[in-house]
C-alpha atoms as a PDB file:
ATOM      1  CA  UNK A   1     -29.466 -43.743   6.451  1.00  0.00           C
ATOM      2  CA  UNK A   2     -32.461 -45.419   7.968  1.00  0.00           C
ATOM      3  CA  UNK A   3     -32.174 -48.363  10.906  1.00  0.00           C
ATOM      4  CA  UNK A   4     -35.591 -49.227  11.010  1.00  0.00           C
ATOM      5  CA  UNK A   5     -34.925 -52.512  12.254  1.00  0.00           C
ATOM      6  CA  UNK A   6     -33.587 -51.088  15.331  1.00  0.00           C
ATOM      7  CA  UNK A   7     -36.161 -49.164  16.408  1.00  0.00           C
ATOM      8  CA  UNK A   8     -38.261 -50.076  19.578  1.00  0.00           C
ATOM      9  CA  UNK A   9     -42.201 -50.604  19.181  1.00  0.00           C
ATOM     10  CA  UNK A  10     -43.108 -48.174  21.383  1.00  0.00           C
ATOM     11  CA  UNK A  11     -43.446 -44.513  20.016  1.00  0.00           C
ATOM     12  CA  UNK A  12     -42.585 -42.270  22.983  1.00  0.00           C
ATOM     13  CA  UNK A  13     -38.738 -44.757  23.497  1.00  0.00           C
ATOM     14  CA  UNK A  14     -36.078 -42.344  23.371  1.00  0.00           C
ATOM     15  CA  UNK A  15     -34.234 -44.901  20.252  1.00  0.00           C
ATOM     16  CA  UNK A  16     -37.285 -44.572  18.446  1.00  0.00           C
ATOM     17  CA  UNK A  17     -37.561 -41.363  18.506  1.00  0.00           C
ATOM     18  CA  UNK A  18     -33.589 -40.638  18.349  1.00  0.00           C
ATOM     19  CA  UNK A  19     -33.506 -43.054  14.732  1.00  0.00           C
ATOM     20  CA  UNK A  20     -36.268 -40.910  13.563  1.00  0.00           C
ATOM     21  CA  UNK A  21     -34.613 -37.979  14.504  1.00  0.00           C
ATOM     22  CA  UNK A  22     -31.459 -38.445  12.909  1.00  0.00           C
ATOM     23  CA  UNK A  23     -33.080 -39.561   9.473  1.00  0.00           C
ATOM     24  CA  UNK A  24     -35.060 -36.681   8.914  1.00  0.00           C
ATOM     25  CA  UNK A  25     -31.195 -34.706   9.858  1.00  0.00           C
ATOM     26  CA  UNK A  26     -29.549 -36.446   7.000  1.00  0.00           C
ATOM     27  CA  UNK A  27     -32.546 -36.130   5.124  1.00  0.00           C
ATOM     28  CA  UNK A  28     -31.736 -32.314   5.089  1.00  0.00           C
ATOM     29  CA  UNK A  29     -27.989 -32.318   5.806  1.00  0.00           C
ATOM     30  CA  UNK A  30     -26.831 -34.436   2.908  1.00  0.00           C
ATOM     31  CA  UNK A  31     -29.003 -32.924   0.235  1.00  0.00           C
ATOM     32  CA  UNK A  32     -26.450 -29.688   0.853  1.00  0.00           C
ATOM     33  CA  UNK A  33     -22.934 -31.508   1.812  1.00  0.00           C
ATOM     34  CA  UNK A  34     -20.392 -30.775  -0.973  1.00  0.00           C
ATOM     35  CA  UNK A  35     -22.333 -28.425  -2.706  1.00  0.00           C
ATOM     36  CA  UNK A  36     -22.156 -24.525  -2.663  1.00  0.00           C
ATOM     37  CA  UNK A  37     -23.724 -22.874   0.793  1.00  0.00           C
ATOM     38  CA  UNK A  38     -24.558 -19.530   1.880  1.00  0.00           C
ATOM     39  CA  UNK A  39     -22.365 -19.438   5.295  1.00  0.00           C
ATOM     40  CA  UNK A  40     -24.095 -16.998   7.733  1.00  0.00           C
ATOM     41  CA  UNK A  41     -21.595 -16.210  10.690  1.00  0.00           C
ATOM     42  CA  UNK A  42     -23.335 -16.380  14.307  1.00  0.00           C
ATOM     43  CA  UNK A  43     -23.156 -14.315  17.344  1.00  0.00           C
ATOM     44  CA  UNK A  44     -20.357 -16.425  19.084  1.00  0.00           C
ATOM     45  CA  UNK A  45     -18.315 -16.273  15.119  1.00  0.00           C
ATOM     46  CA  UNK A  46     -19.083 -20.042  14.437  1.00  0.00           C
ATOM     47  CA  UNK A  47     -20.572 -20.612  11.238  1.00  0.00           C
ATOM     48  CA  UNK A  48     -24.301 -22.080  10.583  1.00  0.00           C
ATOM     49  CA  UNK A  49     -25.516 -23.027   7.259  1.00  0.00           C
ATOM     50  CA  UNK A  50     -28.900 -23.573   5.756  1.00  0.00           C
ATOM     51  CA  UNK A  51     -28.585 -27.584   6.452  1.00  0.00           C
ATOM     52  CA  UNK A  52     -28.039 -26.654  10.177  1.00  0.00           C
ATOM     53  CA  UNK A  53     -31.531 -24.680  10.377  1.00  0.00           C
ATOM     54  CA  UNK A  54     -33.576 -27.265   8.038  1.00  0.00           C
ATOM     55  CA  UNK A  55     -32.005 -29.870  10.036  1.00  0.00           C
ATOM     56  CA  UNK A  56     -33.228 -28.596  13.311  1.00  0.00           C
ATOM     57  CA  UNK A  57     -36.535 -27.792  12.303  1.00  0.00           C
ATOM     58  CA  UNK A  58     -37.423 -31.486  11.138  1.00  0.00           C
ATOM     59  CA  UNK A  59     -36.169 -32.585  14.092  1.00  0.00           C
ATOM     60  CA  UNK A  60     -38.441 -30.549  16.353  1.00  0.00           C
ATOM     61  CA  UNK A  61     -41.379 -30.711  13.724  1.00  0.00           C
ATOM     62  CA  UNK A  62     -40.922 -34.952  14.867  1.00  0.00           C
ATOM     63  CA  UNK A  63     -40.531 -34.165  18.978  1.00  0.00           C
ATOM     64  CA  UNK A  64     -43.597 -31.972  18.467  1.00  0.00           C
ATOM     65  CA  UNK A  65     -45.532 -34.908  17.021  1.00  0.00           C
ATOM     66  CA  UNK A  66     -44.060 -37.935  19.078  1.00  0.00           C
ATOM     67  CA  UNK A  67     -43.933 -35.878  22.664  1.00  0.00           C
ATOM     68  CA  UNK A  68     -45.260 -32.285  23.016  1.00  0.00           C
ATOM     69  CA  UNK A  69     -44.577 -32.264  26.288  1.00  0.00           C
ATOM     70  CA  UNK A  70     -41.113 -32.868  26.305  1.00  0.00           C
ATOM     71  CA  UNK A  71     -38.153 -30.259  25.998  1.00  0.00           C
ATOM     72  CA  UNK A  72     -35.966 -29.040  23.678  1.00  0.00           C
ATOM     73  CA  UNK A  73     -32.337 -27.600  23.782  1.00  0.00           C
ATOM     74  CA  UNK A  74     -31.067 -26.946  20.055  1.00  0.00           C
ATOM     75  CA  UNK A  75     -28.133 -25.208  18.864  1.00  0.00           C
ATOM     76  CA  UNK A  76     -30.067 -23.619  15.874  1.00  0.00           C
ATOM     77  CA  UNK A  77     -33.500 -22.697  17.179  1.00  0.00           C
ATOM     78  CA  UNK A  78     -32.913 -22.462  20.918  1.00  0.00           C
ATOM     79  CA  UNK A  79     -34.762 -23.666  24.311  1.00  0.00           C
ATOM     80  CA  UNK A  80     -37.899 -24.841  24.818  1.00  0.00           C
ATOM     81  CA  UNK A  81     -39.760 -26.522  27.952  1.00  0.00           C
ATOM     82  CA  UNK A  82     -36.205 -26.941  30.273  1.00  0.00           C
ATOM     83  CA  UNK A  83     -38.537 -27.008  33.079  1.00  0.00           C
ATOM     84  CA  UNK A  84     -39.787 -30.819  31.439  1.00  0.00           C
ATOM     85  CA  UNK A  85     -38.686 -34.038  33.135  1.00  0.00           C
ATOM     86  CA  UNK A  86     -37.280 -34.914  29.664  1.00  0.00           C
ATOM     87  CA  UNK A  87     -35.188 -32.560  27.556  1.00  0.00           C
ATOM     88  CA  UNK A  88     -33.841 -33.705  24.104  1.00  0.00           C
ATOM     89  CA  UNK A  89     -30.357 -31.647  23.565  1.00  0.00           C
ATOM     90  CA  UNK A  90     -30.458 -31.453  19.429  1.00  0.00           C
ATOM     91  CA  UNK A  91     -27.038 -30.294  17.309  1.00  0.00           C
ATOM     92  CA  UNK A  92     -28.339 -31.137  13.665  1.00  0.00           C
ATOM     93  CA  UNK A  93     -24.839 -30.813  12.404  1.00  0.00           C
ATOM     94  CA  UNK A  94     -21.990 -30.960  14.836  1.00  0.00           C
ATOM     95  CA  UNK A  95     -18.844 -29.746  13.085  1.00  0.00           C
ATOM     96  CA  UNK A  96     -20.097 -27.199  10.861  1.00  0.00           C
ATOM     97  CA  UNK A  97     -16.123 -26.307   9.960  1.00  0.00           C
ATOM     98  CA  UNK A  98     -15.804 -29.972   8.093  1.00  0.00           C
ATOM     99  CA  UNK A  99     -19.325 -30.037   6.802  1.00  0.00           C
ATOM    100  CA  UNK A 100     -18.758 -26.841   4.806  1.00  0.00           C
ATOM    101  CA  UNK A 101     -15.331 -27.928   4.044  1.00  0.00           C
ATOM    102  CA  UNK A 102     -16.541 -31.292   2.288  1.00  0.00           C
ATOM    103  CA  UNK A 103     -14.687 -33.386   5.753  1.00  0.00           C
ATOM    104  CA  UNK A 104     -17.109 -36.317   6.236  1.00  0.00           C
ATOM    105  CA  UNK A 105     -16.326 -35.840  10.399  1.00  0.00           C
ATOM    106  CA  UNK A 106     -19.515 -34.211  11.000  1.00  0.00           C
ATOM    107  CA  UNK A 107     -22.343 -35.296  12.410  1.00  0.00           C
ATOM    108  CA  UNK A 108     -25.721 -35.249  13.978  1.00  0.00           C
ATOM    109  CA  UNK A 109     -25.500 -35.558  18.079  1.00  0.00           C
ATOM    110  CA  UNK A 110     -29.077 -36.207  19.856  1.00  0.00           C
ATOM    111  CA  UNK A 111     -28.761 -36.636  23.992  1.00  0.00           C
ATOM    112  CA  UNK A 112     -31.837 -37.208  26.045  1.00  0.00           C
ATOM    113  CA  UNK A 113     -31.960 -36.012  29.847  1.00  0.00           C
ATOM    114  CA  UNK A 114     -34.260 -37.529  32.068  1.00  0.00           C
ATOM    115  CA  UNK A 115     -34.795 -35.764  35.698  1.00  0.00           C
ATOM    116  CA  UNK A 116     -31.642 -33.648  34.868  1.00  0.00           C
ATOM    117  CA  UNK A 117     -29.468 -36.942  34.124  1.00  0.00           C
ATOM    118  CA  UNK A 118     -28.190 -38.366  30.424  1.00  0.00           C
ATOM    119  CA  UNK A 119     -29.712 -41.264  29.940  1.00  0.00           C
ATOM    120  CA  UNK A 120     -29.164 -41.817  26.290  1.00  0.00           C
ATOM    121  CA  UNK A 121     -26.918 -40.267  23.694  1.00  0.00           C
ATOM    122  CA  UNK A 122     -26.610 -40.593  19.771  1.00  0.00           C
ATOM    123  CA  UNK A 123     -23.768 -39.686  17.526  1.00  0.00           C
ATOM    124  CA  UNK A 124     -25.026 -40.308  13.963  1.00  0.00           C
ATOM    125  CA  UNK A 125     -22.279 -39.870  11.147  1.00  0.00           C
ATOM    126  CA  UNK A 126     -24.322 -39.869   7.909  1.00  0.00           C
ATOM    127  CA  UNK A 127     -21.502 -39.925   5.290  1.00  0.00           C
ATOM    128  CA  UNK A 128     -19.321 -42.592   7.082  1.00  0.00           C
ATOM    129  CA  UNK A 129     -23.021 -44.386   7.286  1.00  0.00           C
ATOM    130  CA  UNK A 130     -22.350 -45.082  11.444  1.00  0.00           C
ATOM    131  CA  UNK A 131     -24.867 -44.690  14.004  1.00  0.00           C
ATOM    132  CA  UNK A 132     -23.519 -44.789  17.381  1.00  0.00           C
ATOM    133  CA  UNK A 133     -26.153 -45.586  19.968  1.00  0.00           C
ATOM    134  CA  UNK A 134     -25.807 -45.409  23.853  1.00  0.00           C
ATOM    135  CA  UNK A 135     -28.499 -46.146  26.403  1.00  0.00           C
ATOM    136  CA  UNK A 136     -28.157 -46.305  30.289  1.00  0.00           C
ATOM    137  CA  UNK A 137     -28.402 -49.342  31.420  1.00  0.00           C
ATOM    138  CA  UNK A 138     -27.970 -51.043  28.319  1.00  0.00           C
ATOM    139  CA  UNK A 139     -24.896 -50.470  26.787  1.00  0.00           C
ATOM    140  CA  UNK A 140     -23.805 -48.866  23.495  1.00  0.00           C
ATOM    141  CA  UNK A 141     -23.890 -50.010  19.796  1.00  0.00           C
ATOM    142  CA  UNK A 142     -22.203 -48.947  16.499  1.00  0.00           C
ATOM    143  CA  UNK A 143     -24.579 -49.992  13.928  1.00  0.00           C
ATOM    144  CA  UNK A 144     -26.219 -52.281  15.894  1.00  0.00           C
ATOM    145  CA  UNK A 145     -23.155 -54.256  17.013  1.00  0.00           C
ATOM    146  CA  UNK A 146     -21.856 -53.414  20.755  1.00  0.00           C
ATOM    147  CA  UNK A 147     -19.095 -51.201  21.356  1.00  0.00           C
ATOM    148  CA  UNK A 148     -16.973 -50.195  24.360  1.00  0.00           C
ATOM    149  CA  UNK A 149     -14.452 -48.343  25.574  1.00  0.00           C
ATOM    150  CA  UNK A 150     -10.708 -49.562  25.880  1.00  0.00           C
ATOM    151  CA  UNK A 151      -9.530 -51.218  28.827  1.00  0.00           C
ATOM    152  CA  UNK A 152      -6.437 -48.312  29.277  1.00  0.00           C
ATOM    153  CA  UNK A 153      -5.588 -46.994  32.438  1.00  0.00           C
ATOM    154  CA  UNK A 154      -2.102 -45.230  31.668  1.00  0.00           C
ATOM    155  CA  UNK A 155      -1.237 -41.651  30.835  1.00  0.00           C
ATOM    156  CA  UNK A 156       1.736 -42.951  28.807  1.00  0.00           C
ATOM    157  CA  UNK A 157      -0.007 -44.973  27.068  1.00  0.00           C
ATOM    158  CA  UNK A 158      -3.398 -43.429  25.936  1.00  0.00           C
ATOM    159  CA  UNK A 159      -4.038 -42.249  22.295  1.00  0.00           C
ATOM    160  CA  UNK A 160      -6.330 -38.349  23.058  1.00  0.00           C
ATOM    161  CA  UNK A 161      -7.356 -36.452  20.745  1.00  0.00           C
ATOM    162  CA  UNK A 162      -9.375 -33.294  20.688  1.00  0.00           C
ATOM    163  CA  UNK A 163     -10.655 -31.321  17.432  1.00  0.00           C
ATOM    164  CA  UNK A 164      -8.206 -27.844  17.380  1.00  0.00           C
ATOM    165  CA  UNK A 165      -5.744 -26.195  19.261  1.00  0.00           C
ATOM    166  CA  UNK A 166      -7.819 -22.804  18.185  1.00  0.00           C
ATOM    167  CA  UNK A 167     -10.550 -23.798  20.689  1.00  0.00           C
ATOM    168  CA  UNK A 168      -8.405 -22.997  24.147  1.00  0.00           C
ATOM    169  CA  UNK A 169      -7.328 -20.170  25.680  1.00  0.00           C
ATOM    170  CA  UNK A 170      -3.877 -19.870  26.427  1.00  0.00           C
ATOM    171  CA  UNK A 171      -4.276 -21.225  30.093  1.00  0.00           C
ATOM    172  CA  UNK A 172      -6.397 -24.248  29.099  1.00  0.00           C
ATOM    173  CA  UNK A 173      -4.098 -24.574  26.119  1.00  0.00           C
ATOM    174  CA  UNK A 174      -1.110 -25.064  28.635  1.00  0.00           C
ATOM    175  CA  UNK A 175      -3.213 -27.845  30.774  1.00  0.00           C
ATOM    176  CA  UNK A 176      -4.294 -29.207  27.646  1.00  0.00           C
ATOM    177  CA  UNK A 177      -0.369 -29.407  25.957  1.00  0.00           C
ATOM    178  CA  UNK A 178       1.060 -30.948  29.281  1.00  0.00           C
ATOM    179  CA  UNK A 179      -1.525 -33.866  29.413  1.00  0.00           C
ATOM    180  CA  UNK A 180      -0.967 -34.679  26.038  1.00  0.00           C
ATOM    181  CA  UNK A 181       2.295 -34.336  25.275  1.00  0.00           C
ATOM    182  CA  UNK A 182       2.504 -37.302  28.077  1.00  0.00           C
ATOM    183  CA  UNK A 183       0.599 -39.578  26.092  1.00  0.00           C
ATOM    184  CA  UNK A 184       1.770 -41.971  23.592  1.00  0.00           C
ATOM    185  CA  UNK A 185      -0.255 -40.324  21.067  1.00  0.00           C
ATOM    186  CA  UNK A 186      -1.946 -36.822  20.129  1.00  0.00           C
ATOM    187  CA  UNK A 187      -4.531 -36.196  17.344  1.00  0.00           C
ATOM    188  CA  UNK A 188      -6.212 -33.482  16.137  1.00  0.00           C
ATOM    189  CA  UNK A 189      -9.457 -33.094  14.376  1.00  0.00           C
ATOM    190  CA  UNK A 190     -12.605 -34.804  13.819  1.00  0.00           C
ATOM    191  CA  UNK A 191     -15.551 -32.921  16.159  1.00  0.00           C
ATOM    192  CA  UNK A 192     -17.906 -35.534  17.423  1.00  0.00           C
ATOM    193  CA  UNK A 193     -16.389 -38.353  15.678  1.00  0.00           C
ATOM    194  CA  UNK A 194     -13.778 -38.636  18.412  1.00  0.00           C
ATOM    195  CA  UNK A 195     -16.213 -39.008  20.876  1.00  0.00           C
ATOM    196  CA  UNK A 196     -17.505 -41.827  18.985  1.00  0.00           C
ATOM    197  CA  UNK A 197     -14.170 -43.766  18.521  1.00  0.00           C
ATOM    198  CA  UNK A 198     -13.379 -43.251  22.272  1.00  0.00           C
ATOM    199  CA  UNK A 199     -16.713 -45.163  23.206  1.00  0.00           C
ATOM    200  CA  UNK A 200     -15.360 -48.050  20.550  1.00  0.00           C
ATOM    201  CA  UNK A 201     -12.036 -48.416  22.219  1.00  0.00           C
ATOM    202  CA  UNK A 202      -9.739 -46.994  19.543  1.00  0.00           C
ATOM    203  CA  UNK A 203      -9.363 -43.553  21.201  1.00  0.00           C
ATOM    204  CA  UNK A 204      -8.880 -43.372  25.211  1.00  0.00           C
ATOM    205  CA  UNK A 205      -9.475 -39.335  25.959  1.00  0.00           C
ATOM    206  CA  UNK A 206     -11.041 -36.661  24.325  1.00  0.00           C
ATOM    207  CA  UNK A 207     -10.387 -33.049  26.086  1.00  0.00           C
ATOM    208  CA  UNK A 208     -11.720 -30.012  24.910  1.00  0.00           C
ATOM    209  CA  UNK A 209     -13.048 -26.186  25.460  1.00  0.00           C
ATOM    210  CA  UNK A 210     -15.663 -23.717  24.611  1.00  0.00           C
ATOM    211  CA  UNK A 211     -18.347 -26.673  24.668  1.00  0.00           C
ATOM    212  CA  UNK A 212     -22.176 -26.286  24.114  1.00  0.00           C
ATOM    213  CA  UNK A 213     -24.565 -28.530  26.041  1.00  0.00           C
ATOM    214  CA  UNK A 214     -25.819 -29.779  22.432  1.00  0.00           C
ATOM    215  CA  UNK A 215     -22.027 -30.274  21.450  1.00  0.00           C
ATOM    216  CA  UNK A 216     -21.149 -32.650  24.572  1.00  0.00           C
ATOM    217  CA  UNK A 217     -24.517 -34.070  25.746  1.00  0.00           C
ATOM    218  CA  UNK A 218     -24.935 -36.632  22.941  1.00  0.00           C
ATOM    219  CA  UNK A 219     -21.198 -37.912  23.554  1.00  0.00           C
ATOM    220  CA  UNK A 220     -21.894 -38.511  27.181  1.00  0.00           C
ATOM    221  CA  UNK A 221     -24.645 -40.459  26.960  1.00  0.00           C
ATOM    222  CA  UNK A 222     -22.700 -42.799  24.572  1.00  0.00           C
ATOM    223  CA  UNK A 223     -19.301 -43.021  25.920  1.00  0.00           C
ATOM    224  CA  UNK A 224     -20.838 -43.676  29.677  1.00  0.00           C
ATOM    225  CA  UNK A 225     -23.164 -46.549  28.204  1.00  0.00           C
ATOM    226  CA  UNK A 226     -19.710 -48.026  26.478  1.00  0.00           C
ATOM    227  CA  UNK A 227     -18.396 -47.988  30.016  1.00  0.00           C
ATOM    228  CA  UNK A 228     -16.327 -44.827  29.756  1.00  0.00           C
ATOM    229  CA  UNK A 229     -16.360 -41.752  32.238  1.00  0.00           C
ATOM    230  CA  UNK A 230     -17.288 -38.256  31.154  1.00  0.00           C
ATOM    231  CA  UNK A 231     -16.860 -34.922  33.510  1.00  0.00           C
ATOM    232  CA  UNK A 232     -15.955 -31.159  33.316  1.00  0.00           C
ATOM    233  CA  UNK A 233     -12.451 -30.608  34.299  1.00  0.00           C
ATOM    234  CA  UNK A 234     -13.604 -30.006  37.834  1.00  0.00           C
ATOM    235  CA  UNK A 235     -14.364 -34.131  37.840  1.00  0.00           C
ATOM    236  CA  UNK A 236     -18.424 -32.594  38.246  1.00  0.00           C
ATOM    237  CA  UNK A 237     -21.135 -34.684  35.848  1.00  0.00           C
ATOM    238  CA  UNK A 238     -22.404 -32.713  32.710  1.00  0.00           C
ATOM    239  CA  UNK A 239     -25.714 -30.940  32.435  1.00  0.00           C
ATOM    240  CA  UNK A 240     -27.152 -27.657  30.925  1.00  0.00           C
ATOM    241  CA  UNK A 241     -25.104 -25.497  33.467  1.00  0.00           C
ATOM    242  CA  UNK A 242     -21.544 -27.197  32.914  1.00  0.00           C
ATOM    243  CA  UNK A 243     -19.081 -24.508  32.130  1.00  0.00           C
ATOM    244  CA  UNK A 244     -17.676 -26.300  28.281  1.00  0.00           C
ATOM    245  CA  UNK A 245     -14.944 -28.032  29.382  1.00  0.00           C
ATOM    246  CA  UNK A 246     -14.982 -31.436  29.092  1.00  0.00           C
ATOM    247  CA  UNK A 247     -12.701 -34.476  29.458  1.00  0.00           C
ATOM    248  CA  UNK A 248     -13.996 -38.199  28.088  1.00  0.00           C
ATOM    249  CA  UNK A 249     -11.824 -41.230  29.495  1.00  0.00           C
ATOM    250  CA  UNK A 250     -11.802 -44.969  28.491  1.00  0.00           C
ATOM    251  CA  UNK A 251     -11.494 -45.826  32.330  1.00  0.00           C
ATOM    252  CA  UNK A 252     -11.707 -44.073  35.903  1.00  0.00           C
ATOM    253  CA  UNK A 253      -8.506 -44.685  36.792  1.00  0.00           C
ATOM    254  CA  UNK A 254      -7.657 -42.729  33.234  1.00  0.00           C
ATOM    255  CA  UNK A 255      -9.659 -40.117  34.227  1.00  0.00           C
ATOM    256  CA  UNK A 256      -8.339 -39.621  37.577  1.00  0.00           C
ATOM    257  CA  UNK A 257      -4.537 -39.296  36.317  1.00  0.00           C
ATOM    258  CA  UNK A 258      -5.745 -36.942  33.136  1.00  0.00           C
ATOM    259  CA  UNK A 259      -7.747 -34.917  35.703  1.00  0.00           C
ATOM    260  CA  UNK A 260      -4.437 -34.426  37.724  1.00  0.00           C
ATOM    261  CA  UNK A 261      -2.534 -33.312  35.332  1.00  0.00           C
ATOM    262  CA  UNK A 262      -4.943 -30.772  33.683  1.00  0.00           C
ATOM    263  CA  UNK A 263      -5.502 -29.429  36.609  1.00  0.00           C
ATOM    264  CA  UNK A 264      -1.500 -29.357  37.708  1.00  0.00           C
ATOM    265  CA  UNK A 265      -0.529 -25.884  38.858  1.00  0.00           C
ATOM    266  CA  UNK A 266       2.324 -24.487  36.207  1.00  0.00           C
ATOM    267  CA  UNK A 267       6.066 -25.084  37.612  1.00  0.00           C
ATOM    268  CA  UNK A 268       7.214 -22.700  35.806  1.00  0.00           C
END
């Protein structure tokens, strides 16, 4: 899907670029979704597919063009340049589970850090046709239309959601089942897509585990410019270095009382 009339007039703007990127992704990842794949199993047991690597490589074949000097931190095809004032964070196809199981939840997450700060994030969702845009400093979009976050500041009564149970380890896992069994409601599934409905104010936290700066770089950079808060469960801003464990709130006062919980020593 193609947004032209969204893009900026200027070459090197991070939406420019970020539209550009994310057509020549679905250019590669759709041609393959629903048909037969070779899977190929990956150091850390996650599977990657051929759409994953094509994917990746238009999108750096476009950075190299646009902004040479820039860097690059992919899932597929690794770093490049961290040592750059800007460094794109590229995951071609976030959710590789559902895109090789025919789910439509996958999608293409672009984040952009400038002097070691997000400053823009993009969670693209090719079969649901969405494009969810955030920039610092001015505000996030779903298709062009603003978005942002819900106005809840209650434990009791925020919908969270966070993609599968298989992703903790049994101590997170406990942290994770206390917090949400005191919400009003609990969903599972989805990757990056929850990320996406938090910043339009249908979801109010996403928690997860076992994150990958290309996995939860994109989402920040949305959900903060639809208002929202994003941290490691430590309450410490995401970079490169954050340790994968990541909660998104709707509201501060949200993610204070989530953060308290989570981090709750065990009364048993």
């Amino acid at each position: 899907m193609s947004f032209p009339a969204n893009e900026p007039q200027d070459p090197r703007d991070p939406l420019a670029i970020a539209h550009a990127l994310a057509d020549a992704a679905a250019a590669h990842s759709m041609r393959w979704f629903r048909i037969s794949l070779d899977i190929i199993t990956k150091a850390d047991d996650s599977p990657v597919t051929l759409a994953d690597r094509a994917a990746e490589t238009a999108m750096r074949e476009i950075l190299g063009e646009r902004c040479p000097a820039d860097g690059i931190y992919g899932e597929e095809h690794g770093p490049e340049r961290l040592d750059a004032d800007r460094i794109w964070v590229l995951d071609p196809i976030d959710g590789t589970r559902s895109f090789i199981t025919g789910s439509p939840l996958w999608g293409t997450l672009v984040g952009v850090l400038q002097g070691g700060r997000v400053v823009f994030g993009m969670v693209d969702m090719p079969v649901l046709g969405e494009r969810w845009i955030g920039q610092a400093g001015r505000g996030a979009q779903r298709n062009g239309e603003t978005v942002e976050v819900s106005s809840c500041r209650a434990i009791d009564k925020a919908r969270i959601v966070t993609t599968s149970p298989d992703i903790f380890n049994a101590a997170d896992w406990q942290a994770f089942d206390r917090l949400s069994r005191q919400c009003a409601m609990r969903r599972f599934g989805g990757d990056c897509y929850g990320y996406a409905q938090l910043a339009g104010g249908t979801i109010d936290l996403v928690v997860e585990t076992g994150l990958q700066p290309y996995d939860y770089l994109g989402p920040t950079g949305l959900i903060e410019a639809a208002g929202g808060v994003v941290t490691d469960w430590l309450g410490q801003p995401l970079g490169l270095a954050s340790d994968g464990r990541v909660i998104a709130a709707a509201t501060p006062e949200l993610h204070r009382a989530a953060l308290g919980i989570l981090n709750a020593r065990s009364l048993a």
